[in-house]
PDB file of N, CA and C in Angstrom:
ATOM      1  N   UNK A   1      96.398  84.480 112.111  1.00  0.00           N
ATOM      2  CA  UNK A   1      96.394  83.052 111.912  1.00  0.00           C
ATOM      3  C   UNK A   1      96.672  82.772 110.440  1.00  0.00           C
ATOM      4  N   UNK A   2      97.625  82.001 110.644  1.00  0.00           N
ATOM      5  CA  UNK A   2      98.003  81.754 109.048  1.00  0.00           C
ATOM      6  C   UNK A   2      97.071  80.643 108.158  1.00  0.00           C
ATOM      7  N   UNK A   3      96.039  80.987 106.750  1.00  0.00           N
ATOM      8  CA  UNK A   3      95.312  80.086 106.340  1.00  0.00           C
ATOM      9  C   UNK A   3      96.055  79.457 105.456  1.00  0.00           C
ATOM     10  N   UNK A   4      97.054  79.734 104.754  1.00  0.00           N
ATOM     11  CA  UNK A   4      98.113  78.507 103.979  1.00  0.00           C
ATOM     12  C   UNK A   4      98.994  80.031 103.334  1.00  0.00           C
ATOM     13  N   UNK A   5     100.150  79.873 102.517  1.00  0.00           N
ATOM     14  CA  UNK A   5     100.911  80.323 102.369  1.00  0.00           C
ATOM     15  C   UNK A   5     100.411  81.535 101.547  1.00  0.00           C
ATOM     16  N   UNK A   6     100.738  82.624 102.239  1.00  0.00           N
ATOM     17  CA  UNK A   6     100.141  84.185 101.560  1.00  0.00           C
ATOM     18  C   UNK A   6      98.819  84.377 102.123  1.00  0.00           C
ATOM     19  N   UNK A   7      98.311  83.541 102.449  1.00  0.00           N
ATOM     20  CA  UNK A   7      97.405  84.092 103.481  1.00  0.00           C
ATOM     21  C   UNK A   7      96.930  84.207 105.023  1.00  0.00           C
ATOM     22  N   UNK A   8      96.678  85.367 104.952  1.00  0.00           N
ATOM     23  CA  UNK A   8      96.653  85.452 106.993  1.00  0.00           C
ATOM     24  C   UNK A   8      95.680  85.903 107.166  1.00  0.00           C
ATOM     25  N   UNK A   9      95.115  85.718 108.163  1.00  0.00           N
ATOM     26  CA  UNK A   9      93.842  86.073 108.889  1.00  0.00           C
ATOM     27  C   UNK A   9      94.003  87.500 109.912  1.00  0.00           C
ATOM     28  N   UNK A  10      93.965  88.202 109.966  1.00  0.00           N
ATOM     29  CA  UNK A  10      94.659  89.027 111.508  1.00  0.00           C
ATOM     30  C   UNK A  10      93.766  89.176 112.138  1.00  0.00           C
ATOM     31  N   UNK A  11      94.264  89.624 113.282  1.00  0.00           N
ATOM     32  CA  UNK A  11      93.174  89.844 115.026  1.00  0.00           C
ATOM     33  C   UNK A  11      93.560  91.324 115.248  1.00  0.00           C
ATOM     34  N   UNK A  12      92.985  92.460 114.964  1.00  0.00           N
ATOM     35  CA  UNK A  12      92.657  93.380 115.668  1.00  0.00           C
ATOM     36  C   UNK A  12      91.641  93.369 116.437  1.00  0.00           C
ATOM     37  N   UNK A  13      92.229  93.769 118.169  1.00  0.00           N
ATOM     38  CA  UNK A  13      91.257  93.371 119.086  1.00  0.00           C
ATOM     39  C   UNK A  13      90.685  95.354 119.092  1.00  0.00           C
ATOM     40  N   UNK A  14      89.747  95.310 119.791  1.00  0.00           N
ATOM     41  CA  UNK A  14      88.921  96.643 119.689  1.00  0.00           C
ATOM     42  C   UNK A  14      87.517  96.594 120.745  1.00  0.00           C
ATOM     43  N   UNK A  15      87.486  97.628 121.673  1.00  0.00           N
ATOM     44  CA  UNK A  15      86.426  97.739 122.606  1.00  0.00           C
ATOM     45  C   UNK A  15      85.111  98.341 121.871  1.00  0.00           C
ATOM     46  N   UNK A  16      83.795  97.791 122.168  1.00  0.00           N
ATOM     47  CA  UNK A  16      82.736  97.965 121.327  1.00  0.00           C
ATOM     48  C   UNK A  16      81.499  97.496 122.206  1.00  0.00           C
ATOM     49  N   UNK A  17      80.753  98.600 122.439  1.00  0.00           N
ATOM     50  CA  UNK A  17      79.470  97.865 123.420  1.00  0.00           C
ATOM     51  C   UNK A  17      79.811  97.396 124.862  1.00  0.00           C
ATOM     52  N   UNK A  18      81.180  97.774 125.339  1.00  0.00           N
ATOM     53  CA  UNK A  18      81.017  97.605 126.779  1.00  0.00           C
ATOM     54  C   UNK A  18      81.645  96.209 126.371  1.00  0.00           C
ATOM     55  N   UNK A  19      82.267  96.112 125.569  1.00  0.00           N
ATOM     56  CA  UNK A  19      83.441  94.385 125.909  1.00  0.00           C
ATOM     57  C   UNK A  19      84.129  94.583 124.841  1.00  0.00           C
ATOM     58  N   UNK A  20      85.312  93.418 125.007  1.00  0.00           N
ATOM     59  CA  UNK A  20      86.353  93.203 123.874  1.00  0.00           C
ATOM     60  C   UNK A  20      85.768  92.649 122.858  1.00  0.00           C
ATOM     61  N   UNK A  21      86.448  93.005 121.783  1.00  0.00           N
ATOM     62  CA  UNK A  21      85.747  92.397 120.373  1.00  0.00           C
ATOM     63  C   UNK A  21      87.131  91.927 119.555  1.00  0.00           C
ATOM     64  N   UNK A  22      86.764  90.828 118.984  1.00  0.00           N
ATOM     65  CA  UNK A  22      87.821  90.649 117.750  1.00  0.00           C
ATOM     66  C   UNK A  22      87.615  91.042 116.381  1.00  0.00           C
ATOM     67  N   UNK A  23      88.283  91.910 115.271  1.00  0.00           N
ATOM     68  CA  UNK A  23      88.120  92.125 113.915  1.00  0.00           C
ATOM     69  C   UNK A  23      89.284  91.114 113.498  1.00  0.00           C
ATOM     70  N   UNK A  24      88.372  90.543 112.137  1.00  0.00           N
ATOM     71  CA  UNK A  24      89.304  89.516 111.165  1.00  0.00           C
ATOM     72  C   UNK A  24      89.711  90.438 109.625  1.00  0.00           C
ATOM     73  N   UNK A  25      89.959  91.068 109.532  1.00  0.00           N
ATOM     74  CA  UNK A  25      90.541  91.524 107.987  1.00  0.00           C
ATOM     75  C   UNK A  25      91.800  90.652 107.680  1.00  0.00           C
ATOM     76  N   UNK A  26      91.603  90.201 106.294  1.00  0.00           N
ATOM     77  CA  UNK A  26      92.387  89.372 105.789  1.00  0.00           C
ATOM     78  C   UNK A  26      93.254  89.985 104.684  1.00  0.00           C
ATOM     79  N   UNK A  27      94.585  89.391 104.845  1.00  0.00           N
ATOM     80  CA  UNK A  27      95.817  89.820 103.968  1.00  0.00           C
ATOM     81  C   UNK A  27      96.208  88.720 102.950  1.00  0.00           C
ATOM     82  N   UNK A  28      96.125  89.026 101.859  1.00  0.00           N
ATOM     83  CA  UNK A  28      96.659  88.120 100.826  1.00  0.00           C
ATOM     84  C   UNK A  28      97.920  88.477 100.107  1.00  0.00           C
ATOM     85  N   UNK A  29      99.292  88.374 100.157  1.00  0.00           N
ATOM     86  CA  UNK A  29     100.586  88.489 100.159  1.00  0.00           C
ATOM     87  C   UNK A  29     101.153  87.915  98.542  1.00  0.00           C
ATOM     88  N   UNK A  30     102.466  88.141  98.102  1.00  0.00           N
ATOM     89  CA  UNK A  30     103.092  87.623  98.022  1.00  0.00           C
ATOM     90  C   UNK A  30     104.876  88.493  97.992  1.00  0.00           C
ATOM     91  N   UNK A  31     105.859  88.396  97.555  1.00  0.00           N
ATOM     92  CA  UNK A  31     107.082  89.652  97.869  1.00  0.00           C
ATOM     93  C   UNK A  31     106.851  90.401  97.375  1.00  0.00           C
ATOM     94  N   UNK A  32     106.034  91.173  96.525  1.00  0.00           N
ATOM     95  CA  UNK A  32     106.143  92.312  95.607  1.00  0.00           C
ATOM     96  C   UNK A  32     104.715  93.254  96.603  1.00  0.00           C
ATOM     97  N   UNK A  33     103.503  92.925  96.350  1.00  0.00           N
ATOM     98  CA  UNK A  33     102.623  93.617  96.755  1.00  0.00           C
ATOM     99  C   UNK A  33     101.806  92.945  98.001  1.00  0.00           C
ATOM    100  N   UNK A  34     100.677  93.385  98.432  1.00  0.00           N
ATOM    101  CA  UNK A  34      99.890  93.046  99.580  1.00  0.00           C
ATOM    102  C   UNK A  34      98.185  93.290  99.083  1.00  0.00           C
ATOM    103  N   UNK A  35      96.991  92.562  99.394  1.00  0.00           N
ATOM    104  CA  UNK A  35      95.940  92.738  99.319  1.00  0.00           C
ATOM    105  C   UNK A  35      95.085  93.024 100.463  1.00  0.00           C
ATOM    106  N   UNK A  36      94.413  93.708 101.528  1.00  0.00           N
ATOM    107  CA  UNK A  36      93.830  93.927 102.029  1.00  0.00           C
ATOM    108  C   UNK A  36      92.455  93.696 102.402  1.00  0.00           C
ATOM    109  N   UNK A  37      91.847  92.982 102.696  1.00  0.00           N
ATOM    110  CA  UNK A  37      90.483  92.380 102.848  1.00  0.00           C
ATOM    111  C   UNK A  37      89.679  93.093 104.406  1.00  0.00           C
ATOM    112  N   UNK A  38      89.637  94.336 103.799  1.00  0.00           N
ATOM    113  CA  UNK A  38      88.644  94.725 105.325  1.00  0.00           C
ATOM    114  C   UNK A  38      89.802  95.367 106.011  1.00  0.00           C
ATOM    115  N   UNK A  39      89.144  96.551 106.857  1.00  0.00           N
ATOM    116  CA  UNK A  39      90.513  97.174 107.473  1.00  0.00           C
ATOM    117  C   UNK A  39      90.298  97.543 108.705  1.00  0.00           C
ATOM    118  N   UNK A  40      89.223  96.749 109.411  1.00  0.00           N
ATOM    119  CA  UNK A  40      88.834  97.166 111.112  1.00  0.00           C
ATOM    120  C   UNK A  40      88.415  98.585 111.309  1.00  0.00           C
ATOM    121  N   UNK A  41      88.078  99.020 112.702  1.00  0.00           N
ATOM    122  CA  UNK A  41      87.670  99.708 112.887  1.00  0.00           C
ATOM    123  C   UNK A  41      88.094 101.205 112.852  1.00  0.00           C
ATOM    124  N   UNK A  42      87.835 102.400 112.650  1.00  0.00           N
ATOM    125  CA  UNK A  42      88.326 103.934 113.258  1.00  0.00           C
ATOM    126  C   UNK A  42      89.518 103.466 113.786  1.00  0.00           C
ATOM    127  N   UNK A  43      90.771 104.110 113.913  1.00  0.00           N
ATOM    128  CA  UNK A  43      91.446 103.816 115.311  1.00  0.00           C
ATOM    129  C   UNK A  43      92.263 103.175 115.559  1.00  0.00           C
ATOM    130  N   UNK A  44      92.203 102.104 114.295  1.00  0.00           N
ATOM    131  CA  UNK A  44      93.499 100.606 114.381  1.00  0.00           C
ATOM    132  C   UNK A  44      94.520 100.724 113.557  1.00  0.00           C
ATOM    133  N   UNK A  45      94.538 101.813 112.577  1.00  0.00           N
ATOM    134  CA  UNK A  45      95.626 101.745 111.718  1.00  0.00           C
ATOM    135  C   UNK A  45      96.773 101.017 112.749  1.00  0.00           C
ATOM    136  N   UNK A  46      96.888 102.164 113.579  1.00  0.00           N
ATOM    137  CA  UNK A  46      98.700 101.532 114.440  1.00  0.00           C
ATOM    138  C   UNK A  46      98.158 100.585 114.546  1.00  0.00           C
ATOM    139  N   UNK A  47      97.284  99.766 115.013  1.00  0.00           N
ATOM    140  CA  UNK A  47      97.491  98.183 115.719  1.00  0.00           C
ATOM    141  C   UNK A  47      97.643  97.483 114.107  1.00  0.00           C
ATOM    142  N   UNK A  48      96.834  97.733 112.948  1.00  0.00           N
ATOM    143  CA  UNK A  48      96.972  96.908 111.982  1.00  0.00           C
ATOM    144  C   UNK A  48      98.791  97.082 111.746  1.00  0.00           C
ATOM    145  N   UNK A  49      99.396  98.288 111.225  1.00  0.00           N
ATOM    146  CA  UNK A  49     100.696  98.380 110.935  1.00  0.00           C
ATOM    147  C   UNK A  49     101.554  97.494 112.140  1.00  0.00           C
ATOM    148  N   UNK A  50     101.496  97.270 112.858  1.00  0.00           N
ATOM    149  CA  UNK A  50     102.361  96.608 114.184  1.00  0.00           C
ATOM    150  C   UNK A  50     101.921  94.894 113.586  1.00  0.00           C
ATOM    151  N   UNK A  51     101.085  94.798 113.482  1.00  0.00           N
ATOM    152  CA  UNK A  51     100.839  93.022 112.561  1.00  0.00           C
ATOM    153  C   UNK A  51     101.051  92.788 111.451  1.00  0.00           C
ATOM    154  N   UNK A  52     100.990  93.555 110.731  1.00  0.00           N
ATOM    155  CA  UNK A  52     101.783  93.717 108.990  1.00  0.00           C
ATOM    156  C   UNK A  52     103.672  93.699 109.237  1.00  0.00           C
ATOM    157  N   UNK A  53     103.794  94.463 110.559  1.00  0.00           N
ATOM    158  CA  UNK A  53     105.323  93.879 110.750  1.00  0.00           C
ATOM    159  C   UNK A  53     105.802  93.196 110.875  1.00  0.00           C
ATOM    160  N   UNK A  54     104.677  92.733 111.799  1.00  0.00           N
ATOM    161  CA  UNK A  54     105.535  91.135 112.454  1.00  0.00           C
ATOM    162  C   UNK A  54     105.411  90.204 111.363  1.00  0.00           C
ATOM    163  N   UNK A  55     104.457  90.225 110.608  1.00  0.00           N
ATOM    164  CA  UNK A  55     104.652  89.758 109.188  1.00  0.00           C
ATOM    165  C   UNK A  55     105.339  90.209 108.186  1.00  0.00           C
ATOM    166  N   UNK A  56     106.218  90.997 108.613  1.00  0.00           N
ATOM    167  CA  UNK A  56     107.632  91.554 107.663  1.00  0.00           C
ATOM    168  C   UNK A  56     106.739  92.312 106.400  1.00  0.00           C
ATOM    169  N   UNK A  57     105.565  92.913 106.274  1.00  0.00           N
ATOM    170  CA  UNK A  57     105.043  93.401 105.657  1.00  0.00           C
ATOM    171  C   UNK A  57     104.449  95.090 105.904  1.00  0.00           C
ATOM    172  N   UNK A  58     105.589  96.057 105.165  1.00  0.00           N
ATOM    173  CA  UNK A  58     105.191  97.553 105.331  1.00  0.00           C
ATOM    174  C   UNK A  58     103.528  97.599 104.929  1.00  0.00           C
ATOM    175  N   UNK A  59     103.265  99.173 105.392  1.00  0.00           N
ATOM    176  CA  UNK A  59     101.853  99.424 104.590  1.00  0.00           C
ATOM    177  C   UNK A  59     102.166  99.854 102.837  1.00  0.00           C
ATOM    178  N   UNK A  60     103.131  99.782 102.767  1.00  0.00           N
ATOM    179  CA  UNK A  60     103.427 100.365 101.494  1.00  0.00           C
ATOM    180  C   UNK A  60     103.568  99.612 100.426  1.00  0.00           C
ATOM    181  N   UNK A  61     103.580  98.431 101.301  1.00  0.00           N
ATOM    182  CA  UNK A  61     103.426  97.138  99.938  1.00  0.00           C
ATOM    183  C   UNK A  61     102.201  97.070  99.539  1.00  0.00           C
ATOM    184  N   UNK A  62     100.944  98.023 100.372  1.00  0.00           N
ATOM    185  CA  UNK A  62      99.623  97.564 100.072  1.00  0.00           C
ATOM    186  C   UNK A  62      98.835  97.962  99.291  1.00  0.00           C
ATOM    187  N   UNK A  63      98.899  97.147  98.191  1.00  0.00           N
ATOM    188  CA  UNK A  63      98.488  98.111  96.829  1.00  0.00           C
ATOM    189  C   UNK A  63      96.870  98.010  96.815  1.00  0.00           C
ATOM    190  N   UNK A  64      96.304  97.013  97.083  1.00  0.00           N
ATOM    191  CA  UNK A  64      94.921  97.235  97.021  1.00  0.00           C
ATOM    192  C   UNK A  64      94.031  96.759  98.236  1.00  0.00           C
ATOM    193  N   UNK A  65      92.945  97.492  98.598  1.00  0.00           N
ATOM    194  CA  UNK A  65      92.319  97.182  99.644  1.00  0.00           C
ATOM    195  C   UNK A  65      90.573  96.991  98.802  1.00  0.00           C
ATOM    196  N   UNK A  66      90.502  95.551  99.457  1.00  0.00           N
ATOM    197  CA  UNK A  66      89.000  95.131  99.034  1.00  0.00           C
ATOM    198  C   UNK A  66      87.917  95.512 100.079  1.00  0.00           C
ATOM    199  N   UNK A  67      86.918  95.772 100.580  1.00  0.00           N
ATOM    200  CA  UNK A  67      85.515  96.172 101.227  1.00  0.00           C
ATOM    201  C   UNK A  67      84.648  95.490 101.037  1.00  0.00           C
ATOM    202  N   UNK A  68      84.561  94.790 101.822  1.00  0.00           N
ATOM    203  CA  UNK A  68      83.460  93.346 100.932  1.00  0.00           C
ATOM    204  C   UNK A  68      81.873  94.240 101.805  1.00  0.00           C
ATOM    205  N   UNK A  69      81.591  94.632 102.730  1.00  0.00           N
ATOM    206  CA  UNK A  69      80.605  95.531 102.640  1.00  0.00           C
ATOM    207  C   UNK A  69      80.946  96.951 103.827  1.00  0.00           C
ATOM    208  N   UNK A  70      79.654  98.177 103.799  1.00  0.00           N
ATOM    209  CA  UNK A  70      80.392  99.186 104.257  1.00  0.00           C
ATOM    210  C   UNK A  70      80.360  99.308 105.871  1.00  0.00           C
ATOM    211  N   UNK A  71      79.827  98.054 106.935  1.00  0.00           N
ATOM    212  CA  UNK A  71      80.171  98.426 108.425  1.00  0.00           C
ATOM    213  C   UNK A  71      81.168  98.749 108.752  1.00  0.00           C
ATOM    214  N   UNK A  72      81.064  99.660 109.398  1.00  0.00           N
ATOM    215  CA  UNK A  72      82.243 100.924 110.185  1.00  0.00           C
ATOM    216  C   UNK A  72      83.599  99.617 110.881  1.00  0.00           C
ATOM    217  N   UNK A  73      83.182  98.144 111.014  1.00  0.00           N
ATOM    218  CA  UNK A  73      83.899  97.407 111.324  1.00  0.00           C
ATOM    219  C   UNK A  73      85.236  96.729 110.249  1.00  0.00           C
ATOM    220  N   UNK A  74      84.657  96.908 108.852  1.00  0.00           N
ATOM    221  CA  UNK A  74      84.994  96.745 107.972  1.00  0.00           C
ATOM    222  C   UNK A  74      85.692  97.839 107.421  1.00  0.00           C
ATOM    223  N   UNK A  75      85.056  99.069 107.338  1.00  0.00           N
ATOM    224  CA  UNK A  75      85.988 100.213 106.262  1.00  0.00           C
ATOM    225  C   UNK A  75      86.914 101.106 107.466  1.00  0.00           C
ATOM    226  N   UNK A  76      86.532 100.891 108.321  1.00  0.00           N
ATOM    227  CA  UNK A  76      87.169 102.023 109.560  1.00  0.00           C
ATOM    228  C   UNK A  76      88.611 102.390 109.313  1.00  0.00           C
ATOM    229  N   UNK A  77      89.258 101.780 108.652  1.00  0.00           N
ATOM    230  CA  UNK A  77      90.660 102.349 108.788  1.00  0.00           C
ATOM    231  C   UNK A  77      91.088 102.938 106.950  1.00  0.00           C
ATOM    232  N   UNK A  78      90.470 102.721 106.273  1.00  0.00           N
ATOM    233  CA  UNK A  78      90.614 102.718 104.678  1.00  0.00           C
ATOM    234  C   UNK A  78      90.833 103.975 104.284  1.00  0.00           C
ATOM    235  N   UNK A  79      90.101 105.003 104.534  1.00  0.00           N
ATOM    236  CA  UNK A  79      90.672 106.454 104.408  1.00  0.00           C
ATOM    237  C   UNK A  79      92.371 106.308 105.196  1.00  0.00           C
ATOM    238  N   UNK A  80      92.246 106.196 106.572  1.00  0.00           N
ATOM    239  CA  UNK A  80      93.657 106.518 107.117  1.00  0.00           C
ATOM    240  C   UNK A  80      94.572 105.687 106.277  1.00  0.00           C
ATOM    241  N   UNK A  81      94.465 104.629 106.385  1.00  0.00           N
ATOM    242  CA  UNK A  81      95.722 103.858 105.512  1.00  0.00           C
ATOM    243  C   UNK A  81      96.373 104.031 104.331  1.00  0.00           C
ATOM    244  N   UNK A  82      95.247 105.004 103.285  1.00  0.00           N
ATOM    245  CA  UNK A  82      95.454 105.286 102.212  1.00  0.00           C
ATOM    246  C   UNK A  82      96.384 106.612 102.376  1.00  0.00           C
ATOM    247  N   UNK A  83      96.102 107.422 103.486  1.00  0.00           N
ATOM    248  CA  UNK A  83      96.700 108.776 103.562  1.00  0.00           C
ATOM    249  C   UNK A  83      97.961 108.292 104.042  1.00  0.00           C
ATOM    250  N   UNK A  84      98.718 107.343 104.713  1.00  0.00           N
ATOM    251  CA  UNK A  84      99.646 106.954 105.630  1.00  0.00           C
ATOM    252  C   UNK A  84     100.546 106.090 104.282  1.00  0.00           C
ATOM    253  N   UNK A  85     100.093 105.373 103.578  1.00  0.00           N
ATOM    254  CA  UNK A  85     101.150 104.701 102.270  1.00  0.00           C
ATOM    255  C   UNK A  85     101.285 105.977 101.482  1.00  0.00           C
ATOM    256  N   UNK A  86     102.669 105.526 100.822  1.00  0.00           N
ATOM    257  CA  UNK A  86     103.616 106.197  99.887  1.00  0.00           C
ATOM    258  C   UNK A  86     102.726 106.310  98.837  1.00  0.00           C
ATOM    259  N   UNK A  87     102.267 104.848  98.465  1.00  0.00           N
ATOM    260  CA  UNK A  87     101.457 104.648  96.988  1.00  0.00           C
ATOM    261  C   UNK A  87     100.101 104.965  96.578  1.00  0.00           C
ATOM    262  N   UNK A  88      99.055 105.037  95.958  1.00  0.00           N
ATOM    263  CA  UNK A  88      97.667 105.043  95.805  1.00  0.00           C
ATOM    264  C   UNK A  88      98.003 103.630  95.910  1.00  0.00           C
ATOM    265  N   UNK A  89      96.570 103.637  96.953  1.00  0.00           N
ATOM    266  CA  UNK A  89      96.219 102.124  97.042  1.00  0.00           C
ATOM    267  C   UNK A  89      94.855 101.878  96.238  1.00  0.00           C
ATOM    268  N   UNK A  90      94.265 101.411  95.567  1.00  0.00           N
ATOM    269  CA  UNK A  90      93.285 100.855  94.911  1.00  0.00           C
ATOM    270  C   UNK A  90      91.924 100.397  95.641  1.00  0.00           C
ATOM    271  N   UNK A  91      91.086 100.852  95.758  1.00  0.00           N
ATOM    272  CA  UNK A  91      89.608 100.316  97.066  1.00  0.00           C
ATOM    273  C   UNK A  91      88.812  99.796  96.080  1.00  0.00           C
ATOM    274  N   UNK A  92      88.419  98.718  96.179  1.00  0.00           N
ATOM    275  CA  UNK A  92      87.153  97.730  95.851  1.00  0.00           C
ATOM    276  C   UNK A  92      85.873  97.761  96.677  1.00  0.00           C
ATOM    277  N   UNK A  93      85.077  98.633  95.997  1.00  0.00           N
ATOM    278  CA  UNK A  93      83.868  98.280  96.886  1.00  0.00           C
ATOM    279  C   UNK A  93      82.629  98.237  96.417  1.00  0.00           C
ATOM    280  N   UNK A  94      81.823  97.814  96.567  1.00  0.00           N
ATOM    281  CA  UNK A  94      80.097  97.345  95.686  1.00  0.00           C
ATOM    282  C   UNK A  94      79.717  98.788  95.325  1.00  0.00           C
ATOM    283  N   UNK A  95      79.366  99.058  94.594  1.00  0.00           N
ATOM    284  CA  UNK A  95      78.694 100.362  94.183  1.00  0.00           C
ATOM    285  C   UNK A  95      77.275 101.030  94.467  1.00  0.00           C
ATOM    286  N   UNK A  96      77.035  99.446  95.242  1.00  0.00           N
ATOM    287  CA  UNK A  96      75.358  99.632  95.671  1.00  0.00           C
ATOM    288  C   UNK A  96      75.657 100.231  97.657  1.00  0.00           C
ATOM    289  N   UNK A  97      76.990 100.194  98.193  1.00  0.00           N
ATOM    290  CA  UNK A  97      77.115 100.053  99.152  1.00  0.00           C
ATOM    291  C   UNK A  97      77.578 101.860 100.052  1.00  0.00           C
ATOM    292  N   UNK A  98      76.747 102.681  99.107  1.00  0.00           N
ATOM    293  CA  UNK A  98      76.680 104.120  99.315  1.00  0.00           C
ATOM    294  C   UNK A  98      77.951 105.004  98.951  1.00  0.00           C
ATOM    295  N   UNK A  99      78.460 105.235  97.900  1.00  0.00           N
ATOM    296  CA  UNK A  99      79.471 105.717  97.380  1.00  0.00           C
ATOM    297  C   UNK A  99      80.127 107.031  98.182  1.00  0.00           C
ATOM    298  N   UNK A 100      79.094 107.868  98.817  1.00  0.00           N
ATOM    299  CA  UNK A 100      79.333 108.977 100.106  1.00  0.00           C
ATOM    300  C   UNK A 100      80.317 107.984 101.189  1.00  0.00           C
ATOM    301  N   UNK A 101      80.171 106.909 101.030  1.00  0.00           N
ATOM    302  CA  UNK A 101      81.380 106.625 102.142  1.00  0.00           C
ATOM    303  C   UNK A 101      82.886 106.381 101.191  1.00  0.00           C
ATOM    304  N   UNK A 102      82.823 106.489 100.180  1.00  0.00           N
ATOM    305  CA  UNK A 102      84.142 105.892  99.487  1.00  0.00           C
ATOM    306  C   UNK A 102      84.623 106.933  98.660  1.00  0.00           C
ATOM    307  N   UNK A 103      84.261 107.983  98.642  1.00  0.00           N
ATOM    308  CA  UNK A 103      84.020 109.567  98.167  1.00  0.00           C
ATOM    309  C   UNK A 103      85.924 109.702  97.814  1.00  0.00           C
ATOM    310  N   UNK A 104      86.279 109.301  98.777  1.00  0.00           N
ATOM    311  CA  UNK A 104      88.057 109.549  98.474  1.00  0.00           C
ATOM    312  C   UNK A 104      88.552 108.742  97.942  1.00  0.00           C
ATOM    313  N   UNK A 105      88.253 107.286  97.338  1.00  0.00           N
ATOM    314  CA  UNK A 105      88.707 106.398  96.679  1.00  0.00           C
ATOM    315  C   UNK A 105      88.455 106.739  95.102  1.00  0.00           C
TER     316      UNK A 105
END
């Protein structure tokens, strides 16, 4: 869902507890690079890369990924994505929010 120009909302859908669930990680754009806000669950890289297309946006534009905190709903894809771009991508994350999970950033 588009929130005004350069920014999008996305829907990775994902099974969790015996029903469908929606994840919102948010993309902040403009032609040169990409920002990352949250990266869904284990498992979604392909579904996130297939919505970054249709938004004419590689993973390789994605220079930095933010973590606003560490549920597995939130960081689940942040290792893979980083191994899958060309570039180092940059991870933002609270320092109070167990650094053993961000160990590769």
């Amino acid at each position: 869902m588009r929130i005004s120009a350069g920014v999008e909302m996305l829907q990775l859908t994902a099974r969790a507890f015996d029903q469908d669930i929606i994840l919102n990680p948010t993309l902040v754009w403009n032609n040169d690079e990409a920002i990352l806000i949250d990266t869904g669950m284990p498992g979604q890289t392909d579904q996130l890369k297939e919505i970054l297309g249709e938004l004419n946006i590689s993973i390789e534009q994605l220079k930095v990924i933010l973590l606003t905190h560490q549920d597995l709903d939130h960081i689940g894809c942040a290792t893979d994505i980083r191994k899958k771009s060309n570039e180092n991508i940059i991870v933002y994350a609270h320092e109070g929010d167990g650094q053993n999970v961000y160990t590769n950033y």
